[in-house]
Protein backbone atom coordinates (compact mmCIF):
# COMPACT_ATOMS: atom_id res chain seq x y z
CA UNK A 1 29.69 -25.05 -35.39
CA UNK A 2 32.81 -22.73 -36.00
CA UNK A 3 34.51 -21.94 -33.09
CA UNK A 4 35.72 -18.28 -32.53
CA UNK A 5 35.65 -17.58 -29.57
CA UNK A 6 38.96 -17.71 -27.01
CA UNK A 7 39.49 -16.84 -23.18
CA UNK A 8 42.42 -16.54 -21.59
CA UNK A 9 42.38 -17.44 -17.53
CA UNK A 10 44.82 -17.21 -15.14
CA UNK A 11 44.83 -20.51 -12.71
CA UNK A 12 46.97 -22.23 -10.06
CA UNK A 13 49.40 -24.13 -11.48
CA UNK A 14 48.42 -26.91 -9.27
CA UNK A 15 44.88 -26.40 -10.47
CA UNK A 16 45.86 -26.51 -13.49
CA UNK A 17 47.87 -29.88 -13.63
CA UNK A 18 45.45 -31.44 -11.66
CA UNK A 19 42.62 -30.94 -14.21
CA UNK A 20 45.03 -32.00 -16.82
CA UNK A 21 45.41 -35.02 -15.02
CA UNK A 22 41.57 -35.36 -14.28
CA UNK A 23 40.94 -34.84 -18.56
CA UNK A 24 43.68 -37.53 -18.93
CA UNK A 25 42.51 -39.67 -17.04
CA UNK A 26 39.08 -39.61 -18.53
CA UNK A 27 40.61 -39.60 -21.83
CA UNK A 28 39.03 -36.54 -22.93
CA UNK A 29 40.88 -33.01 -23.91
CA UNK A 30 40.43 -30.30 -21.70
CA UNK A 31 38.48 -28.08 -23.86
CA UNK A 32 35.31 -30.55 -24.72
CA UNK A 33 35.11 -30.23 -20.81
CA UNK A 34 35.34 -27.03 -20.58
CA UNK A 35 32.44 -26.73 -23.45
CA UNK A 36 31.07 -29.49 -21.39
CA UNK A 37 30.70 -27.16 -18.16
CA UNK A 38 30.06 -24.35 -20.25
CA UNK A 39 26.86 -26.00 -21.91
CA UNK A 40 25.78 -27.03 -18.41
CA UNK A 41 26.17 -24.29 -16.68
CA UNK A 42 23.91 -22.48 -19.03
CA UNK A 43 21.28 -25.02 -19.42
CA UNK A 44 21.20 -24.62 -15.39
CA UNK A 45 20.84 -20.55 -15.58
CA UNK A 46 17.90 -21.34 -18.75
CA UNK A 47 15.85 -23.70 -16.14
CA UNK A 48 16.33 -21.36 -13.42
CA UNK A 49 14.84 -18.49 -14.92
CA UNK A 50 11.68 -20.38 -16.66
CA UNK A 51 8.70 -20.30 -14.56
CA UNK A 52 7.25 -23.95 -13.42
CA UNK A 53 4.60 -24.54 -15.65
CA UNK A 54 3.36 -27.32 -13.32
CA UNK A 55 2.17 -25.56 -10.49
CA UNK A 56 -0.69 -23.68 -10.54
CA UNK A 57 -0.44 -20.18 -8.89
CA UNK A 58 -1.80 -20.16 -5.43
CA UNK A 59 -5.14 -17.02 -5.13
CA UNK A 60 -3.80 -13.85 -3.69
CA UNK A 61 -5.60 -14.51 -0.14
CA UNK A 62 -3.88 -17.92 0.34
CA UNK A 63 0.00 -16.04 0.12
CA UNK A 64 -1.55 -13.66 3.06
CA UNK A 65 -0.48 -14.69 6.66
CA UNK A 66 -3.64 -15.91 8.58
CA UNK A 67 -5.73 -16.47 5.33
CA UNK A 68 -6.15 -19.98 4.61
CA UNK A 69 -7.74 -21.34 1.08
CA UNK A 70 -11.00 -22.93 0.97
């Protein structure tokens, strides 16, 4: 996969060093964790937004306050 695209961020430089450090010590470069978040984060936002396919809708007159399902 070609990469294109490029941000520019403005952090701390604390921040900064201190994930440089973290990426060093794990012996990874910073941007395959930043792709790394990246993929996460929208795998996360995917799930969130499909329905659960596993549970089966509750009837209209159970959701109602008082109403019980028989």
């Amino acid at each position: 996969m070609p990469k294109s695209a490029n941000y520019r961020i403005r952090i701390e430089p604390e921040l900064h060093q201190e994930f440089l450090d973290a990426c060093k010590s794990e012996d990874k470069p910073a941007a395959q964790v930043i792709r790394e978040f990246m993929r996460g984060y929208v795998n996360k936002y995917r799930t969130a937004l499909q329905p659960d396919l596993f549970v089966a809708e509750q009837p209209q007159d159970y959701k109602r306050e008082g109403k019980k399902h028989e």
